[in-house]
C-alpha atoms as a PDB file:
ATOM      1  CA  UNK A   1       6.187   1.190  -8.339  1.00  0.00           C
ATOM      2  CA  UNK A   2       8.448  -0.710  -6.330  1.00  0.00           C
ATOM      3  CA  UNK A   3      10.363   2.714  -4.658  1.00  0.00           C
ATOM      4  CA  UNK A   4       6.128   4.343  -3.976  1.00  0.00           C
ATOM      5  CA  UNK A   5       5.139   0.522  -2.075  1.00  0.00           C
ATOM      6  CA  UNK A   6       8.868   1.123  -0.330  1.00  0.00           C
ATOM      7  CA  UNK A   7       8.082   4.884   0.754  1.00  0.00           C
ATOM      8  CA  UNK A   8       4.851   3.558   1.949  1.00  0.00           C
ATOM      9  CA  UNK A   9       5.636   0.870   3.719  1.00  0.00           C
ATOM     10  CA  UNK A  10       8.464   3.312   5.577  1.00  0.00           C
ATOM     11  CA  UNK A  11       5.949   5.831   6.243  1.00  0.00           C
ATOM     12  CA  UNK A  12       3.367   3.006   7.204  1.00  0.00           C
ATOM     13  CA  UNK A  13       5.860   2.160   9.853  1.00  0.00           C
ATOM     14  CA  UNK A  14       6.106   5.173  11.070  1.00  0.00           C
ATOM     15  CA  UNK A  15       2.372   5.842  12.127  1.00  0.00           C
ATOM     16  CA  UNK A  16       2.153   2.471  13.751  1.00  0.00           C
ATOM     17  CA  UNK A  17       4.901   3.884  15.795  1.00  0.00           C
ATOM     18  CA  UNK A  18       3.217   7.259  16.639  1.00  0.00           C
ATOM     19  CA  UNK A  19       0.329   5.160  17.229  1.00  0.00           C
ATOM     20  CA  UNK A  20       1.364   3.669  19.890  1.00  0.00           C
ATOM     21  CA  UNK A  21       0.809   6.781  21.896  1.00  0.00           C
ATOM     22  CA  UNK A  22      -2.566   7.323  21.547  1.00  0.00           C
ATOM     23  CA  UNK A  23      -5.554   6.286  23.650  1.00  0.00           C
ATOM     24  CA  UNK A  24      -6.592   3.805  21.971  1.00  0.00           C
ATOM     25  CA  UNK A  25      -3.896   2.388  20.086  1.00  0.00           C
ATOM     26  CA  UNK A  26      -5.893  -0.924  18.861  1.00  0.00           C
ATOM     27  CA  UNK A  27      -8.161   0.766  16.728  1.00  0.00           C
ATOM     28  CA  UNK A  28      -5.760   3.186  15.054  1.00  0.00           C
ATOM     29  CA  UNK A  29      -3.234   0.057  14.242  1.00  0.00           C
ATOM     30  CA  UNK A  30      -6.485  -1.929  12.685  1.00  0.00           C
ATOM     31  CA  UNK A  31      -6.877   1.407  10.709  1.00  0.00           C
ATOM     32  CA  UNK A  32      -3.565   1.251   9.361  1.00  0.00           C
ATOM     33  CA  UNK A  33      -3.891  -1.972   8.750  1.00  0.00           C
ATOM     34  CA  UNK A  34      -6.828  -1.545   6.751  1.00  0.00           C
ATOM     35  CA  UNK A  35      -4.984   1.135   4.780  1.00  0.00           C
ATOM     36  CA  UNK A  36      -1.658  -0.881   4.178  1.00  0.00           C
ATOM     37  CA  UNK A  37      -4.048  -3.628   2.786  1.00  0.00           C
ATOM     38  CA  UNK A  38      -6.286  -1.320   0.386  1.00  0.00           C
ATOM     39  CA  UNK A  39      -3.357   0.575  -0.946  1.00  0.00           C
ATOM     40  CA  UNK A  40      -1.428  -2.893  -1.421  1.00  0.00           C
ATOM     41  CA  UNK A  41      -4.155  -3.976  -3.202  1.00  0.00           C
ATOM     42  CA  UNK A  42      -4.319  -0.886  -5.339  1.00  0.00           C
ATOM     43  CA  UNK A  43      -0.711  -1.081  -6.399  1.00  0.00           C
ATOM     44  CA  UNK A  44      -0.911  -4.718  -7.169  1.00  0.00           C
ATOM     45  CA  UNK A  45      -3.579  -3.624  -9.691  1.00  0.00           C
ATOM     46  CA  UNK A  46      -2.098  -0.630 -11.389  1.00  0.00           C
ATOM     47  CA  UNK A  47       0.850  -2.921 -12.279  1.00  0.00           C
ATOM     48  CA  UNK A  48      -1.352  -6.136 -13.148  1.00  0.00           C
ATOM     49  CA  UNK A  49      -3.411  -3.562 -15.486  1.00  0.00           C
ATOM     50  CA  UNK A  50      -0.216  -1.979 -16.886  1.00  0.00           C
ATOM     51  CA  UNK A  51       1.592  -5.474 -17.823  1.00  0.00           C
ATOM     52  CA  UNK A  52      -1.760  -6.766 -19.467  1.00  0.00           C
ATOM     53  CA  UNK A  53      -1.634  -3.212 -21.423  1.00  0.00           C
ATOM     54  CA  UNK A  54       2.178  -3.762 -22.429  1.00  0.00           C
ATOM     55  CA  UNK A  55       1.093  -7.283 -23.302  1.00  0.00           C
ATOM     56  CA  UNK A  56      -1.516  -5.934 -25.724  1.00  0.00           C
ATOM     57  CA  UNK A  57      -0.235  -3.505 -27.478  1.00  0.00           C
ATOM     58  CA  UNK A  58       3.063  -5.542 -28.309  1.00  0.00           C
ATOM     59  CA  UNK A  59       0.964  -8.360 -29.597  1.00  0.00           C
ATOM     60  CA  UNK A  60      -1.377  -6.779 -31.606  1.00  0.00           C
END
């Protein structure tokens, strides 16, 4: 999990970069933003899940 948040944080990078050509760059950063902060979010719950999983099934 830790390389995918890596890869996406490097590729997050990037488009904030690119973004900074376009038009209007202010609403495509707060876009990414928004993005960075929903997939974060998903990651940090695919791993909470799978620990609490791996907790279970060794205890039980």
């Amino acid at each position: 999990m830790l390389g995918a948040a890596l890869f996406w944080m490097s590729l997050w990078i990037l488009a904030v970069i690119g973004a900074l050509n376009f038009y209007l760059p202010s609403l495509v950063i707060i876009a990414l933003v928004l993005s960075l902060a929903w997939t974060s979010e998903i990651m940090r719950n695919v791993v909470n899940i799978s620990v609490k999983q791996s907790c279970c099934f060794v205890l039980s």
